[in-house]
Protein backbone atom coordinates (compact mmCIF):
# COMPACT_ATOMS: atom_id res chain seq x y z
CA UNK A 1 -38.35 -16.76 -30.61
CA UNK A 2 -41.12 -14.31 -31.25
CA UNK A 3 -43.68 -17.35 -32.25
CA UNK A 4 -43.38 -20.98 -31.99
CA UNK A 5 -44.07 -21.67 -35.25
CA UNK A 6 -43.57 -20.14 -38.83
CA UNK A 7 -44.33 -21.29 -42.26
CA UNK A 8 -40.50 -20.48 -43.22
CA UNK A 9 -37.27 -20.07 -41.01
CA UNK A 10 -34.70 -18.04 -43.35
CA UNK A 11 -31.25 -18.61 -42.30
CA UNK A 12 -28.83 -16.21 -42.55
CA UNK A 13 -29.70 -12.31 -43.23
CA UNK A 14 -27.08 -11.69 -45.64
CA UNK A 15 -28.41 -10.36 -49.26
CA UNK A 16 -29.37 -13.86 -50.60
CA UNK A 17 -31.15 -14.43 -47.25
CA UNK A 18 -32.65 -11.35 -46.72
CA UNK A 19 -34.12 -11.11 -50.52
CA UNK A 20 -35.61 -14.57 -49.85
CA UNK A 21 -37.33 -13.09 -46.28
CA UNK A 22 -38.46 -10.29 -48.47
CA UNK A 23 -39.72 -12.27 -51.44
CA UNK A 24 -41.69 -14.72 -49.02
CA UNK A 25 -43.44 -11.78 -46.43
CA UNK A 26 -44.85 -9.98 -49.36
CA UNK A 27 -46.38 -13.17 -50.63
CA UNK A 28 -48.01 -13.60 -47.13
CA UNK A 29 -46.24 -16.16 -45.42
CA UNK A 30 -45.22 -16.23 -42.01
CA UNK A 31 -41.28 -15.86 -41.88
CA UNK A 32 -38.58 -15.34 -39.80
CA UNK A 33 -35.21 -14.05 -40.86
CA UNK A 34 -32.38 -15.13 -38.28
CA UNK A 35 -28.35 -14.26 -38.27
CA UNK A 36 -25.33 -14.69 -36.37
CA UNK A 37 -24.36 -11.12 -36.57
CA UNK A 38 -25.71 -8.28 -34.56
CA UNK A 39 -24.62 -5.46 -37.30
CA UNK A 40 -23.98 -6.49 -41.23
CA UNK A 41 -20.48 -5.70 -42.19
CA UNK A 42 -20.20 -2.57 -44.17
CA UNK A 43 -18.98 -3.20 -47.56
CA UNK A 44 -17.88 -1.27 -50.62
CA UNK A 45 -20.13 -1.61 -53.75
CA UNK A 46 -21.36 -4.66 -56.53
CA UNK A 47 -21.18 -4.45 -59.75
CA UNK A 48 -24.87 -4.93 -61.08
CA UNK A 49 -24.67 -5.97 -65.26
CA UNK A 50 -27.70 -8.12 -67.17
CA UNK A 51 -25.12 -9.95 -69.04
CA UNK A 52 -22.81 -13.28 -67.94
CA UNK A 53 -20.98 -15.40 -69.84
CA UNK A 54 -22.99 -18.85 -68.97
CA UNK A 55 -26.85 -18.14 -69.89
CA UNK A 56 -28.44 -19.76 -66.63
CA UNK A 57 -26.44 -16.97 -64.30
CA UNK A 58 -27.64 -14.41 -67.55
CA UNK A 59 -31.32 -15.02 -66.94
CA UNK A 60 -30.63 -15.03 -63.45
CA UNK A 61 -29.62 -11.71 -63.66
CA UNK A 62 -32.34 -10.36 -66.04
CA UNK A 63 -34.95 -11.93 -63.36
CA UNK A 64 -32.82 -9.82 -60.78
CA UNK A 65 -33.25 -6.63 -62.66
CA UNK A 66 -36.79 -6.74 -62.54
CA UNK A 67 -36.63 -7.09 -59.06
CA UNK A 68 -34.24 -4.73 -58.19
CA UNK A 69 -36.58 -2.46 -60.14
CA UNK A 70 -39.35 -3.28 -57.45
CA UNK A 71 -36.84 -2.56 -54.41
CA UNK A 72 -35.80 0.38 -55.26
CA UNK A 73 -39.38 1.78 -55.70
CA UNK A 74 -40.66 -0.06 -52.34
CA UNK A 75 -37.17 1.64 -50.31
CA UNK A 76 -37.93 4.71 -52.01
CA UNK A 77 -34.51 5.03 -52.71
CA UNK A 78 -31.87 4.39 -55.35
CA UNK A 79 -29.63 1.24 -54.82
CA UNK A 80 -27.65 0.48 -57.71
CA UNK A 81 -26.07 4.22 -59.48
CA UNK A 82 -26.13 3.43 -63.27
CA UNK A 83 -22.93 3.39 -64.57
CA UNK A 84 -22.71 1.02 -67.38
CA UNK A 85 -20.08 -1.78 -67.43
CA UNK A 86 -17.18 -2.38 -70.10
CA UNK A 87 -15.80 -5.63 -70.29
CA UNK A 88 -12.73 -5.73 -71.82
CA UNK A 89 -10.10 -8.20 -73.21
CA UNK A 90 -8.71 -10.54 -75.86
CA UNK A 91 -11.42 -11.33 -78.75
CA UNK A 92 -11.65 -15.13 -77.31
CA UNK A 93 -11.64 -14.20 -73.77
CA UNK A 94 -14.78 -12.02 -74.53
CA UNK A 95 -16.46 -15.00 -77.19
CA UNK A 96 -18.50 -16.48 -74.54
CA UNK A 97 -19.68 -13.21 -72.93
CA UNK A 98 -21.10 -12.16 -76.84
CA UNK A 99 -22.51 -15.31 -77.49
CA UNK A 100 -23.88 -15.19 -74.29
CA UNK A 101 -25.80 -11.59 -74.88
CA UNK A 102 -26.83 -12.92 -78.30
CA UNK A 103 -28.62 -15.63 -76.81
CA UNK A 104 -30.16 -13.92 -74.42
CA UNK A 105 -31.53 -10.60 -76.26
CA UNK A 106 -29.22 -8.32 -73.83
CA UNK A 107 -28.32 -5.51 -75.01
CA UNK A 108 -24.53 -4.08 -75.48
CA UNK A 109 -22.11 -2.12 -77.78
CA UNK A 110 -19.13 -4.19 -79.51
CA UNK A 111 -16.22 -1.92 -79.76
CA UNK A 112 -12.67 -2.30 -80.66
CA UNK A 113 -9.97 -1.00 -77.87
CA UNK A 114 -9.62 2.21 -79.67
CA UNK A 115 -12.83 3.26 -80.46
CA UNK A 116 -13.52 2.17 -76.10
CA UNK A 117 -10.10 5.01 -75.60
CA UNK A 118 -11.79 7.75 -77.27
CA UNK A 119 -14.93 7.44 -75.43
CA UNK A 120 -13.50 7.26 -71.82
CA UNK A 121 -10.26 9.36 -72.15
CA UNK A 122 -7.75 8.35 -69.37
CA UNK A 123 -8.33 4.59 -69.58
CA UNK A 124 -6.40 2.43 -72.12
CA UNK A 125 -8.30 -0.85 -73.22
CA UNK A 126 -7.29 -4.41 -74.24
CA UNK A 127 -8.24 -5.70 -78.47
CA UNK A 128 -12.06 -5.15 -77.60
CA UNK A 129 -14.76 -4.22 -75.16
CA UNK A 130 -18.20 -4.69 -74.73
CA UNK A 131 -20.32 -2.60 -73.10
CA UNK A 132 -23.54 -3.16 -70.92
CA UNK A 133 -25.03 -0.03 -70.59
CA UNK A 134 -28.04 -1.07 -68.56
CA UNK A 135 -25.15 -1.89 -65.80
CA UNK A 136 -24.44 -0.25 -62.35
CA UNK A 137 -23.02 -0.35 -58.88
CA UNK A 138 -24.96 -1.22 -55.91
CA UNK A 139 -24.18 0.34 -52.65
CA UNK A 140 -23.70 -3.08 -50.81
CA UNK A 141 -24.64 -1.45 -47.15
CA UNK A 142 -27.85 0.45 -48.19
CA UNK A 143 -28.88 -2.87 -50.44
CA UNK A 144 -28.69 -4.96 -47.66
CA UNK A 145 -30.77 -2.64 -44.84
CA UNK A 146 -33.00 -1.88 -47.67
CA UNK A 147 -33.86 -5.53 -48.27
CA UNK A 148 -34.12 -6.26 -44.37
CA UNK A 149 -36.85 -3.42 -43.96
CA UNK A 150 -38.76 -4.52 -46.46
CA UNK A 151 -39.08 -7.87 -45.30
CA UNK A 152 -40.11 -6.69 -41.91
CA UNK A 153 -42.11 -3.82 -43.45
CA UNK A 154 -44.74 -6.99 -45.29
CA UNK A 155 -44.99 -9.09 -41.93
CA UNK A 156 -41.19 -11.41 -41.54
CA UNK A 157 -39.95 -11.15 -37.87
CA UNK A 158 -35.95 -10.46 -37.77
CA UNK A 159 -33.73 -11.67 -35.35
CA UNK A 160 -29.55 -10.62 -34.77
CA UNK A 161 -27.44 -12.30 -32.99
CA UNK A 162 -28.86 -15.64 -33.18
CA UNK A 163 -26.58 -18.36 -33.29
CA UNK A 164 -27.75 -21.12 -35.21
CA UNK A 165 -26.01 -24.79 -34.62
CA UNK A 166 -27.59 -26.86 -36.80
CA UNK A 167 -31.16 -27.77 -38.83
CA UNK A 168 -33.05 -30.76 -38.03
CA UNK A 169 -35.92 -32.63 -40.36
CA UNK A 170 -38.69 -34.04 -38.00
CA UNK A 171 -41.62 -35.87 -39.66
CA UNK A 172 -43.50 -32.55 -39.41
CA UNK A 173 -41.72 -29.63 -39.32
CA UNK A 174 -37.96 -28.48 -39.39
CA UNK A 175 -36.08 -27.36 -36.34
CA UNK A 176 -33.79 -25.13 -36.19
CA UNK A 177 -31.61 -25.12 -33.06
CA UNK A 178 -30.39 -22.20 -31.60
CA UNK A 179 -26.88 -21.67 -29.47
CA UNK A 180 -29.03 -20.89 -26.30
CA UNK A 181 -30.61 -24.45 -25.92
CA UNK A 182 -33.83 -22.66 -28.03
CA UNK A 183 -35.17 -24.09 -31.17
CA UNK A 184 -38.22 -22.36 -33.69
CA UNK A 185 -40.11 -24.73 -35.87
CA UNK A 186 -40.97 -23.83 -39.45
CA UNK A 187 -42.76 -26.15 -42.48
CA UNK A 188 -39.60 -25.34 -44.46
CA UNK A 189 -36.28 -23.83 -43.53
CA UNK A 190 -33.97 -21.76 -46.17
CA UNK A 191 -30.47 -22.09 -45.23
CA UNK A 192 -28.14 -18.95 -46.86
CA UNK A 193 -25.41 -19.08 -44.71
CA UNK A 194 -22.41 -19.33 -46.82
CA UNK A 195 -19.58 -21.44 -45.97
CA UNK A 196 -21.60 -22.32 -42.79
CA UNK A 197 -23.99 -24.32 -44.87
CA UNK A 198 -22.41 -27.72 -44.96
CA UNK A 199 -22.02 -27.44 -41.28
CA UNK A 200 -25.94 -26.73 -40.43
CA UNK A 201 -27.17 -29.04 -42.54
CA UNK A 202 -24.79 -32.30 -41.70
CA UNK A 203 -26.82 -35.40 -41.70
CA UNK A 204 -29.99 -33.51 -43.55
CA UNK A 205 -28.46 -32.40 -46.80
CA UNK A 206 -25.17 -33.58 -48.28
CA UNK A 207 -23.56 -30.63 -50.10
CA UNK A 208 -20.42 -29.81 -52.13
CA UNK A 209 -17.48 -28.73 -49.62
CA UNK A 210 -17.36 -25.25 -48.92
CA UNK A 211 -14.49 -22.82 -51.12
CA UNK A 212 -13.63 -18.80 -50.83
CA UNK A 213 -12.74 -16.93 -53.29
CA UNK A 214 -9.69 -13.83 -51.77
CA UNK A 215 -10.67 -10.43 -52.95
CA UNK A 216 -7.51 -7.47 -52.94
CA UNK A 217 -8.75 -4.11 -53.28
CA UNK A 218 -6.96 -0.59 -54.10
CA UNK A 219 -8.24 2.95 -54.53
CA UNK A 220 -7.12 4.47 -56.87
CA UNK A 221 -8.34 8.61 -57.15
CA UNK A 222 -8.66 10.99 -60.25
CA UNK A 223 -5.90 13.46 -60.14
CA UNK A 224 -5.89 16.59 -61.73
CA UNK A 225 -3.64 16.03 -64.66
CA UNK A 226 -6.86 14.10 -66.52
CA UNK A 227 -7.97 15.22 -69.63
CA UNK A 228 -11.33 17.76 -67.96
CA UNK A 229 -14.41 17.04 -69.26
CA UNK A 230 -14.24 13.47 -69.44
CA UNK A 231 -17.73 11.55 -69.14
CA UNK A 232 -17.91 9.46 -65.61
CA UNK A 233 -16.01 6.24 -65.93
CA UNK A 234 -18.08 3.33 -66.39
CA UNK A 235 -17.64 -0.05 -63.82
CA UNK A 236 -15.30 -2.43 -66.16
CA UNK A 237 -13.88 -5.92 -66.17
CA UNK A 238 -10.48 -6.48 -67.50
CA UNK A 239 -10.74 -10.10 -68.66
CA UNK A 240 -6.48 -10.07 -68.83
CA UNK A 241 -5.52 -13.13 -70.68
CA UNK A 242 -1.92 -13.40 -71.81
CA UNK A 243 -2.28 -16.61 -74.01
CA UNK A 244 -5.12 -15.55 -75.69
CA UNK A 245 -3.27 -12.08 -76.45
CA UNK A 246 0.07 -13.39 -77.56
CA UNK A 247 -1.80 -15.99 -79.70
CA UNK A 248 -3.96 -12.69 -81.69
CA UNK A 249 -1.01 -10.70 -81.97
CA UNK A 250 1.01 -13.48 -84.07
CA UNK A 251 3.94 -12.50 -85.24
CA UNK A 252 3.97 -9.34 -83.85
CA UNK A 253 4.51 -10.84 -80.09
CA UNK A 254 2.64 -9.78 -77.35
CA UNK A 255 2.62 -6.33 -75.62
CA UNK A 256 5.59 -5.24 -73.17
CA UNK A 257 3.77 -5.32 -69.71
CA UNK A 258 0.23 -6.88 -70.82
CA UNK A 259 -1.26 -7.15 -67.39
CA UNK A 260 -0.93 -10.55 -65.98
CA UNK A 261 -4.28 -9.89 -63.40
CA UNK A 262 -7.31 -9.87 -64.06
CA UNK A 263 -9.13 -6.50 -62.51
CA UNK A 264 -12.14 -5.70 -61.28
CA UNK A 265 -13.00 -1.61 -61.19
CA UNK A 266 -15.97 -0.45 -59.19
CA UNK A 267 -16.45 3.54 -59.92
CA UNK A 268 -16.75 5.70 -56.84
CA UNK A 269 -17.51 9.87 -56.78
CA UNK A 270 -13.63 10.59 -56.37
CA UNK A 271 -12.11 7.99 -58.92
CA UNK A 272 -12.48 3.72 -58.72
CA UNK A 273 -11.65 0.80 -56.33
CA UNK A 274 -9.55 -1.83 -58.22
CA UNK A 275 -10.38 -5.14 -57.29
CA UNK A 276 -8.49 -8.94 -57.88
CA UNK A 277 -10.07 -12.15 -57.26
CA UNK A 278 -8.28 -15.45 -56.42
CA UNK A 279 -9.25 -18.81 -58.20
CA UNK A 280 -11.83 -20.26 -55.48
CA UNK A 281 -9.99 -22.27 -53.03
CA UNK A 282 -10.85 -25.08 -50.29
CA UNK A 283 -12.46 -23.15 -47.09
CA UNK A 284 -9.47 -22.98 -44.86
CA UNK A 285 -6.67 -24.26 -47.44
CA UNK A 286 -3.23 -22.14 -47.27
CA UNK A 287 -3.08 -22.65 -51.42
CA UNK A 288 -0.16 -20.83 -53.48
CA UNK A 289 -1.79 -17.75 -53.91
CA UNK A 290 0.42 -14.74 -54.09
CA UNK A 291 0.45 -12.15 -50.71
CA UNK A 292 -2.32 -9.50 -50.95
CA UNK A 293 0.92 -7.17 -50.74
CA UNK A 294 2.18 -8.10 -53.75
CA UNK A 295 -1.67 -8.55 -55.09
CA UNK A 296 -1.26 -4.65 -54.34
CA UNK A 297 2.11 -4.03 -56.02
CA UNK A 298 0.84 -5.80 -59.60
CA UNK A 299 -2.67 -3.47 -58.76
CA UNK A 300 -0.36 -0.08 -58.78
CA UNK A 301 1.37 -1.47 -61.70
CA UNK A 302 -2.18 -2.28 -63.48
CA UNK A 303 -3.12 1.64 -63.19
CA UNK A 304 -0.13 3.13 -63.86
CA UNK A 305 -0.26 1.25 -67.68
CA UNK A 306 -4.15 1.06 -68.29
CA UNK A 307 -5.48 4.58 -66.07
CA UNK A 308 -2.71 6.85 -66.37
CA UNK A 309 -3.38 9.83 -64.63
CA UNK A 310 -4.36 8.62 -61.70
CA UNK A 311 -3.00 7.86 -58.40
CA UNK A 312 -3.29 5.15 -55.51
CA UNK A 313 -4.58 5.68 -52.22
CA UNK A 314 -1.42 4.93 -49.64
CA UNK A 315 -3.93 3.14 -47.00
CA UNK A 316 -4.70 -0.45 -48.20
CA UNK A 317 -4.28 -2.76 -49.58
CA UNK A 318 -8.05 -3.80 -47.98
CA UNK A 319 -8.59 -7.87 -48.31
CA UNK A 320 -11.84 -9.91 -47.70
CA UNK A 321 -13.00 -13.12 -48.61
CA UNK A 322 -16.66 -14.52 -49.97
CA UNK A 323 -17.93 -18.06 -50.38
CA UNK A 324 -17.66 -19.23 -53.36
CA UNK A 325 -18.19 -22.94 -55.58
CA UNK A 326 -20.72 -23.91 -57.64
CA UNK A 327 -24.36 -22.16 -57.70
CA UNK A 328 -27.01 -24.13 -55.96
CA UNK A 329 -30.73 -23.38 -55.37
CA UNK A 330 -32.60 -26.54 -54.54
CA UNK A 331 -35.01 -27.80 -52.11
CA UNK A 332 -34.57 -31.42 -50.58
CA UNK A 333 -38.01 -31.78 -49.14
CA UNK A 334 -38.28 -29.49 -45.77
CA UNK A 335 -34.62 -27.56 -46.65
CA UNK A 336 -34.04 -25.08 -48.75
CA UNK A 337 -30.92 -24.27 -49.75
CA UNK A 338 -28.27 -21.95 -51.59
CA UNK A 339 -24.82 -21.88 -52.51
CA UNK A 340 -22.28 -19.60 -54.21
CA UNK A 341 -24.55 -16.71 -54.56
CA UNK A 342 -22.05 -14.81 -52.14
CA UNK A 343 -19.19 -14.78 -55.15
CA UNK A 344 -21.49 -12.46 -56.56
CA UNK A 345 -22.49 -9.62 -53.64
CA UNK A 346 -26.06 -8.34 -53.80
CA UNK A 347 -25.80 -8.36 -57.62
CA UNK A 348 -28.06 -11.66 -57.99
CA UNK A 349 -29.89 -11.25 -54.60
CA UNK A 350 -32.79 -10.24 -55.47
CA UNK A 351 -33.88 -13.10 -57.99
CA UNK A 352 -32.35 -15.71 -56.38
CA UNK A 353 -34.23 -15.00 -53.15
CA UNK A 354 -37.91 -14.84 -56.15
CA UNK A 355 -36.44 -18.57 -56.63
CA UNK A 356 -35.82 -19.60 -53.31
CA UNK A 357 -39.20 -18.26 -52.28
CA UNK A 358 -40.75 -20.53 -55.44
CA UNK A 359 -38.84 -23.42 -53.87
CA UNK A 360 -39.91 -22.75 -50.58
CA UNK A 361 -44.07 -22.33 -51.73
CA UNK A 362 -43.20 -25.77 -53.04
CA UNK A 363 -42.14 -27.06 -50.09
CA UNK A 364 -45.72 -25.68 -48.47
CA UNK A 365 -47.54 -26.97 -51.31
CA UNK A 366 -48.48 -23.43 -52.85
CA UNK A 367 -49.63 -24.35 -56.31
CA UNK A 368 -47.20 -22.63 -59.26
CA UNK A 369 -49.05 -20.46 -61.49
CA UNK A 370 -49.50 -21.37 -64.80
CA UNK A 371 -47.14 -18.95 -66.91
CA UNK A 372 -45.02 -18.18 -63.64
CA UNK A 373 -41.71 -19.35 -65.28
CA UNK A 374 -42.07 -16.83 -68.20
CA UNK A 375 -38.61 -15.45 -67.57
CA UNK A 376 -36.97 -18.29 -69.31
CA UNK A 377 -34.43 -19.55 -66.56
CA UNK A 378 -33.98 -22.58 -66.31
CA UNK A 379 -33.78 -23.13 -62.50
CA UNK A 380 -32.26 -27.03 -62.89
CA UNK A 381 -29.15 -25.67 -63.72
CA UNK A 382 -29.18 -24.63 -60.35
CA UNK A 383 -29.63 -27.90 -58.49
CA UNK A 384 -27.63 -30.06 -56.78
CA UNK A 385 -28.36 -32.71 -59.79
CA UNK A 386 -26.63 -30.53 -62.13
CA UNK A 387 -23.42 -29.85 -60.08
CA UNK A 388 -22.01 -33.12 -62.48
CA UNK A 389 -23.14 -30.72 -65.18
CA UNK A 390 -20.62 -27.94 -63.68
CA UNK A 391 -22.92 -25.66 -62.76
C-alpha cells in the first residue's frame, strides 16, 4: 500500500465511501480510500429532494444539501440539475411526507391533482401532490468521480482493484487484509461496502443480514404530439396506493386502471426514465417478485394512462439491484460502519460520509466542537441500538 500506516482506511469507493474519504482528507487526516473495482459502474441519475417521510433520513438530507452545495463549488461543476420533485398520491399515502416537511421547516407546495395537471401539461396526477422545489437529479457517474478527486485533491491516497477479505481489530490498530497476502493498518477503519459488509466484518462487528432492493427501469421519450411549450417536467414519485384510493373515493369506487406500481421518474433532456422498486429482499433469496418483463409491461401501461403522449424506448427493460435494510452509521470502537445508504444512490452521500467522518474523529479522539451538531439530526437513530427502534 502506498504507506504502512494511516489514521483511517475507507472501505469501499462507492458514493457513501468516497464522501467519507472526502469529508476526512479535507479535515487533515491521513486516509486511504480502497475498492474492489477498477472502473465505477456507470449509472443513470438520483433523485436529490430535502424532504422524507421519517425526520431522521429528512435532516439527513438537509445536512446533505449543504454539502452538496460545497462539492459542487470545490468540482467546479454542477452535479445535481434542479428540477424540483412532485410526489404524488392518495391524501394518506402522502400524510407522513407533510407532516414530515412541517416538522422539519422544508419547504413545498400542497396541490390537489388538478391544479398539479395544469401546471405540467402531459402528465395526469393521483388526489394530491406535493412539490419540493429545492429538488433535483444528480448525474450518478460525474457525482461519484467528482467526490473521488476531491478526496485525493486534500491529501487521501486511492486505490482500485483492491480486494479486501476481511477487517481485523488488533489492540492497536485495525487491519485490513488484502486478497494479495497484503494488509494496511489504520487507527480506525470505515467499512461502506454494501452487501459485502457483514462478510468483512465477521467476528468484529455483528450486523443485520444483508437485503437488495430490484430496480426495473424504462425510457420513456417526449413525442411530438405534446402540448409545445410545456415547462420541463419535474423528477416525481407516484406513491400508487390502491387501498388508500378506493377507501377516499367511497362510494364512488375506485378508478378503472389506478396503477397498481409504484413509479419512480427521473427527468432526462429527451423525456424521463421510469423506475420500480421491489420490497427489499434477503441478499440472494429467489422471493415472489414478478419478472422485470412483466415489471416492464405494467411500466408501458403506467405511461400510457398517467404521460400520454409519450412513447417507450424498445431497448430495455434495464434491471439492477442496490443494498438495501435498515440505515446504520455507528462506530464500534476501531470500525466504522454503514448500512443501507446504497437504497438511496448519491442522494444522501454527502452527509452521511460528514457523519461517518464525526464517527471516525471519535474513534481518533478528535474533540467535537461545541455547537457542531447544530443541524438537528439526531445521529442515534442511525445506530445499531436503534435498529429495535426500526430505523
Amino acid at each position: 500500500m502506498t504507506q504502512d500506516r494511516y489514521d483511517v482506511v475507507v472501505v469501499g469507493a462507492g458514493a457513501t465511501g468516497s464522501a467519507t474519504a472526502w469529508a476526512l482528507a479535507r479535515r487533515g487526516h491521513r486516509v486511504l480510500l480502497l475498492d474492489r473495482a477498477q472502473e465505477p459502474p456507470v449509472q443513470g441519475r438520483d433523485v436529490v429532494r430535502p424532504g422524507h417521510a421519517d425526520v431522521a433520513r429528512c435532516r439527513l438530507a438537509l445536512l446533505s444539501h449543504q454539502w452538496w452545495n460545497v462539492l459542487e463549488h470545490e468540482a467546479g461543476e454542477r452535479l445535481v440539475e434542479p428540477t424540483g420533485c412532485v410526489e404524488h398520491g392518495p391524501v394518506e399515502a402522502l400524510r407522513p411526507l407533510v407532516e414530515t416537511l412541517l416538522v422539519t421547516s422544508v419547504p413545498f407546495e400542497y396541490l390537489t391533482g388538478p391544479e398539479a395537471e395544469q401546471r405540467w401539461p402531459g402528465m395526469r396526477f393521483d388526489d394530491r401532490a406535493v412539490v419540493q422545489p429545492a429538488a433535483g437529479v444528480a448525474d450518478v457517474a460525474a457525482t461519484l468521480a467528482a467526490l473521488r478527486r476531491q478526496a485525493v485533491s486534500h491529501g487521501a491516497d486511492l486505490v482500485l482493484g483492491a480486494d479486501v477479505r476481511r477487517v481485523e481489530v488488533r489492540d492497536d490498530a485495525a487491519r485490513v487484509h488484502v486478497d494479495d497476502g497484503d494488509h494496511v493498518d489504520a487507527s480506525v477503519v470505515v467499512v461502506c461496502a454494501g452487501a459485502a459488509t457483514a462478510g468483512l466484518l465477521g467476528g468484529v462487528v455483528e450486523v443485520p443480514a444483508a437485503h437488495v432492493v430490484r430496480e426495473t427501469r424504462v425510457r420513456a421519450d417526449r413525442v411530438e404530439a405534446l402540448p409545445s411549450g410545456i415547462r420541463p417536467w419535474p423528477a416525481f414519485v407516484h406513491r400508487a396506493d390502491p387501498v388508500a384510493h378506493r377507501s377516499a373515493r367511497g362510494d364512488l369506487g375506485p378508478d378503472v386502471g389506478y396503477p397498481a406500481l409504484r413509479v419512480r421518474g427521473e427527468p432526462t433532456d429527451q423525456g424521463v426514465v421510469l423506475v420500480h422498486r421491489t420490497e427489499p429482499a434477503p441478499l440472494g433469496a429467489t422471493g415472489a417478485d414478478a419478472a422485470p418483463e412483466a415489471v416492464a409491461t405494467e411500466l408501458v401501461e403506467y405511461v400510457a394512462q398517467c404521460l400520454p403522449g409519450v412513447g417507450v424506448d424498445d431497448a430495455g427493460p434495464w434491471v439492477t439491484e442496490r443494498a438495501a435494510g435498515p440505515m446504520v452509521l455507528d462506530r464500534v470502537g476501531r470500525v466504522v460502519l454503514a448500512l443501507g445508504t446504497g437504497l438511496h444512490g448519491v442522494a444522501l452521500a454527502p452527509g452521511a460520509g460528514q457523519v461517518l467522518a464525526d464517527l471516525a474523529e471519535d474513534g481518533l479522539g478528535v474533540p467535537r466542537q461545541v455547537g457542531a451538531d447544530d443541524d438537528e439530526l439526531d445521529r442515534s437513530r442511525f445506530s445499531l441500538a436503534a435498529l429495535g427502534a426500526g430505523v
